[in-house]
Structure formats: structure tokens, C-alpha cells
N, C-alpha and C. Protein backbone atom coordinates (compact mmCIF):
# COMPACT_ATOMS: atom_id res chain seq x y z
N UNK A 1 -16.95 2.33 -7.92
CA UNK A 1 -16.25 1.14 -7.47
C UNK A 1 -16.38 1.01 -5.95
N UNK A 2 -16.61 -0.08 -5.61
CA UNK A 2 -17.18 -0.58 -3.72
C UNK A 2 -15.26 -0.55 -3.46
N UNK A 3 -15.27 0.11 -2.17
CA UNK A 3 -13.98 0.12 -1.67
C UNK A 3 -14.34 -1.78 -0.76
N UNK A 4 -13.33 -2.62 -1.16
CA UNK A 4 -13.30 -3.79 -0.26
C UNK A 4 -11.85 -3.82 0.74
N UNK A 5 -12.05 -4.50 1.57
CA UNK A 5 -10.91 -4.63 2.56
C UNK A 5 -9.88 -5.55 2.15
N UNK A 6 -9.08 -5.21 2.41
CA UNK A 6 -8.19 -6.25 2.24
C UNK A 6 -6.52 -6.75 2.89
N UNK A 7 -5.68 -7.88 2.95
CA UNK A 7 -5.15 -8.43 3.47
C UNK A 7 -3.99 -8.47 2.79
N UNK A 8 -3.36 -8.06 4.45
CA UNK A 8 -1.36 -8.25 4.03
C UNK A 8 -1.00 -9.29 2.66
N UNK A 9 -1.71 -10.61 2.50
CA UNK A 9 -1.20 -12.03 2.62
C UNK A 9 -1.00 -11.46 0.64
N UNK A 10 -2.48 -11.02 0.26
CA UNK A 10 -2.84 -10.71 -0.68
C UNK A 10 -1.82 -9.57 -1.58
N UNK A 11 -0.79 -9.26 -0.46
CA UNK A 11 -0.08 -7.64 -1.14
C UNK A 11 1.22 -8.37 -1.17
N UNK A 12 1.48 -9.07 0.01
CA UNK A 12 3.03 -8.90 0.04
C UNK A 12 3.34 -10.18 -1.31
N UNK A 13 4.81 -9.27 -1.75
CA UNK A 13 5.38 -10.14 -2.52
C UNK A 13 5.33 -9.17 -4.26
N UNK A 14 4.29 -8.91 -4.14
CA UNK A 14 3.92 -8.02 -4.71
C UNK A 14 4.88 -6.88 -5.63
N UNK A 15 5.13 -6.40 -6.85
CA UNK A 15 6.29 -5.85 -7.13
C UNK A 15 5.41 -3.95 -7.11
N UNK A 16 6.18 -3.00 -7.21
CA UNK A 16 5.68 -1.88 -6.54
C UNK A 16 4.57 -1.31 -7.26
N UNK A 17 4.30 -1.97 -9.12
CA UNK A 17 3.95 -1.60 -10.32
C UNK A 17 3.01 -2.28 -9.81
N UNK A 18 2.78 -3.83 -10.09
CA UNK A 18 1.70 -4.46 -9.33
C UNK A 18 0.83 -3.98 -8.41
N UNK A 19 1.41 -3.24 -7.10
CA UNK A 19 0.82 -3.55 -6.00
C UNK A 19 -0.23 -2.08 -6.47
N UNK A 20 0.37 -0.90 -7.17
CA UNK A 20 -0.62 0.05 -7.45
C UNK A 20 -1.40 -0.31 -8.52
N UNK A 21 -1.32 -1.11 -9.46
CA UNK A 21 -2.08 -1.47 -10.39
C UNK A 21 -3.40 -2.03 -9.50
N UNK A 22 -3.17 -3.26 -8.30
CA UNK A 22 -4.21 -3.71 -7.83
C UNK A 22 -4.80 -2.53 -6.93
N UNK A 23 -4.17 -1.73 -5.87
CA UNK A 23 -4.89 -0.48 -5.06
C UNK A 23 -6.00 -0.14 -6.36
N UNK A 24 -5.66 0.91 -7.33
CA UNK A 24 -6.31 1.41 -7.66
C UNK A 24 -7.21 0.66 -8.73
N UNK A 25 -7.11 -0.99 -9.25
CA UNK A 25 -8.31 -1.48 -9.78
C UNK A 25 -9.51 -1.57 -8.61
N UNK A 26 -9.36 -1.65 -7.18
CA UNK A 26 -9.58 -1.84 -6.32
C UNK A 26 -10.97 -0.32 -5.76
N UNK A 27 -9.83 0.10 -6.13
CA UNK A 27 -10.26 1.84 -6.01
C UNK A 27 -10.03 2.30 -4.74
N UNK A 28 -8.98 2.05 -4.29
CA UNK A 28 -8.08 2.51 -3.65
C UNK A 28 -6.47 3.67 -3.82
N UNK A 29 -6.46 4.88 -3.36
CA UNK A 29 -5.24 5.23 -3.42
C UNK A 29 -3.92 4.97 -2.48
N UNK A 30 -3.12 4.93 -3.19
CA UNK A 30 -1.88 4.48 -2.27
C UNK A 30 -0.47 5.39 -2.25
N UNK A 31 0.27 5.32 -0.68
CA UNK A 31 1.15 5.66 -0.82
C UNK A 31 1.97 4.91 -0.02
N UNK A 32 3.63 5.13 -0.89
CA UNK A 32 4.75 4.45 0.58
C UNK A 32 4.71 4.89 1.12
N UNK A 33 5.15 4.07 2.41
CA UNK A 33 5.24 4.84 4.13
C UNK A 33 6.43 4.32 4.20
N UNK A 34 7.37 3.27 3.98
CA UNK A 34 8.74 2.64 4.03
C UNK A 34 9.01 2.20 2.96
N UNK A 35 10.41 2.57 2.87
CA UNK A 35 11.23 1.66 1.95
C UNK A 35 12.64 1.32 2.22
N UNK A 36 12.95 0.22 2.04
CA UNK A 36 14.05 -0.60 2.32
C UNK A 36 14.60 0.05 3.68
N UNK A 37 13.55 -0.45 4.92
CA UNK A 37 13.73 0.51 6.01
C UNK A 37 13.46 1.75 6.53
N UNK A 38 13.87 2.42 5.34
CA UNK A 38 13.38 3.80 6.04
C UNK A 38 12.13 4.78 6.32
N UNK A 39 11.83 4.86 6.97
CA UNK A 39 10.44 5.43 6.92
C UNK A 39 10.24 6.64 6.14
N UNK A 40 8.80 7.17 5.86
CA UNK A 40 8.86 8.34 4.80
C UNK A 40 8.15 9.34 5.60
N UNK A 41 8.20 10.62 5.71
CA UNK A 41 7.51 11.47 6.58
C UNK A 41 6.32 11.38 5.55
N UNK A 42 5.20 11.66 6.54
CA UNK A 42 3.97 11.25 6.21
C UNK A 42 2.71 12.29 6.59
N UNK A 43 1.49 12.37 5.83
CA UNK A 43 1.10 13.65 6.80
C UNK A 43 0.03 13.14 7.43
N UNK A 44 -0.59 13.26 8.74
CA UNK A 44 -0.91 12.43 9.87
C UNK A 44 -2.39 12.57 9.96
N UNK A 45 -3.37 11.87 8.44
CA UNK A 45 -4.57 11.81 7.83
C UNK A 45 -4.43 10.30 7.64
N UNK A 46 -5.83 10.15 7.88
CA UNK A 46 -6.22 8.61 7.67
C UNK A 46 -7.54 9.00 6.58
N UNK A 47 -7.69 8.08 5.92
CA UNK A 47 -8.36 7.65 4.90
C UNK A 47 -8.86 6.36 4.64
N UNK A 48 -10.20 6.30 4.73
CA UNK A 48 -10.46 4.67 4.54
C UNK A 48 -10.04 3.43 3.38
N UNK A 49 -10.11 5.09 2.02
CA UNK A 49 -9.34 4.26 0.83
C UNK A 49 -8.28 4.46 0.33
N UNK A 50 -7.26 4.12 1.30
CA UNK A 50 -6.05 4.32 0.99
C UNK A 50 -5.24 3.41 1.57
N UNK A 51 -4.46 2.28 0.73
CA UNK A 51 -3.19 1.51 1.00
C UNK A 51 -2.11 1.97 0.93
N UNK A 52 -1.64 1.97 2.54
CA UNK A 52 0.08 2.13 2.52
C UNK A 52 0.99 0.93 2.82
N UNK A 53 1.57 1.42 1.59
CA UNK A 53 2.60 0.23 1.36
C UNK A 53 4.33 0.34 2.07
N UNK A 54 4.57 -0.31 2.78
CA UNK A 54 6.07 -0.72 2.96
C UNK A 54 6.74 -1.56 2.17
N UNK A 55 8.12 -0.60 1.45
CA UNK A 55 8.91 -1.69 0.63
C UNK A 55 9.92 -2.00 0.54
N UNK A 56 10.40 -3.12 0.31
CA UNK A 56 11.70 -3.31 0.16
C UNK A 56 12.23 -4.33 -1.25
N UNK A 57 13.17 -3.14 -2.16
CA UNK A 57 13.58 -3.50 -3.27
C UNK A 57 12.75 -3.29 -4.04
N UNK A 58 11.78 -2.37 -4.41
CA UNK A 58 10.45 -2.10 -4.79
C UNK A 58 9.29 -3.39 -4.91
N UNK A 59 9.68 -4.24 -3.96
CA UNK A 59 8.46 -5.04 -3.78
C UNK A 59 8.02 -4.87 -2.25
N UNK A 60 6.28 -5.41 -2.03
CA UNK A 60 5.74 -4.89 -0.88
C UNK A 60 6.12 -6.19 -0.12
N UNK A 61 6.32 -5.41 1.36
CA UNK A 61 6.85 -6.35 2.60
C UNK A 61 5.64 -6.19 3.58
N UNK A 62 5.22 -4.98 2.84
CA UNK A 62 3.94 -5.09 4.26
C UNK A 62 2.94 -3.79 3.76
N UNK A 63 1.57 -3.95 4.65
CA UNK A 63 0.71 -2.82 3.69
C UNK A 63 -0.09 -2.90 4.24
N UNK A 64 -0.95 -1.74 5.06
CA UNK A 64 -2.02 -1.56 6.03
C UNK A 64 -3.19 -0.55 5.24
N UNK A 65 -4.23 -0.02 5.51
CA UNK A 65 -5.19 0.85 5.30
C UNK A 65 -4.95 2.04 6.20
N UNK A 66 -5.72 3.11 5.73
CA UNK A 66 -5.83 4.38 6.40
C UNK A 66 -5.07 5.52 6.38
């Protein structure tokens, strides 16, 4: 599977089931980095295929790469 890039616009709104269903049709892995505010300790690796998701109410508010 071609890793493609992709955009906030495309994630947010997104419910938390959803948003990993699309990462990994994508072929992307994902993890939270926030939820409902709080941040999650994280371990300080970047990865090209990997979406992290920020959430709130288990839907995504926001979601970057790396």
C-alpha cells in the first residue's frame, strides 16, 4: 500500500473508530497524542506513516503525521 499524505480537513470530525479505520486503509499507523485536552506522554520518534490524532469526545479535533 503507497503511504499518501494527507489533510486535517479530511480527519477532523471524524469519530475515533472511523478515523483508524481510514489511517490504516490508508496504511498508516496511528496513535493519540490528546484527548479532551490532555496531552498523552509520547515517545519522541517520528515516523513518516504514522497519524496522530487529537481528540475530543472520541472524535478527531486535529491530526498531524510523524
Amino acid at each position: 500500500m503507497d503511504i499518501r499524505p494527507i489533510t486535517e480537513s479530511e480527519w477532523r470530525g471524524l469519530s475515533l473508530q472511523e478515523a483508524i479505520k481510514k489511517a490504516e486503509g490508508i496504511g498508516y499507523i496511528w496513535r493519540i497524542v490528546e484527548e479532551n485536552g490532555n496531552p498523552k506522554m509520547l515517545e519522541y520518534n517520528v515516523k513518516s506513516n504514522r497519524v496522530n490524532l487529537r481528540l475530543r469526545d472520541n472524535f478527531v479535533i486535529g491530526v498531524y503525521t510523524g
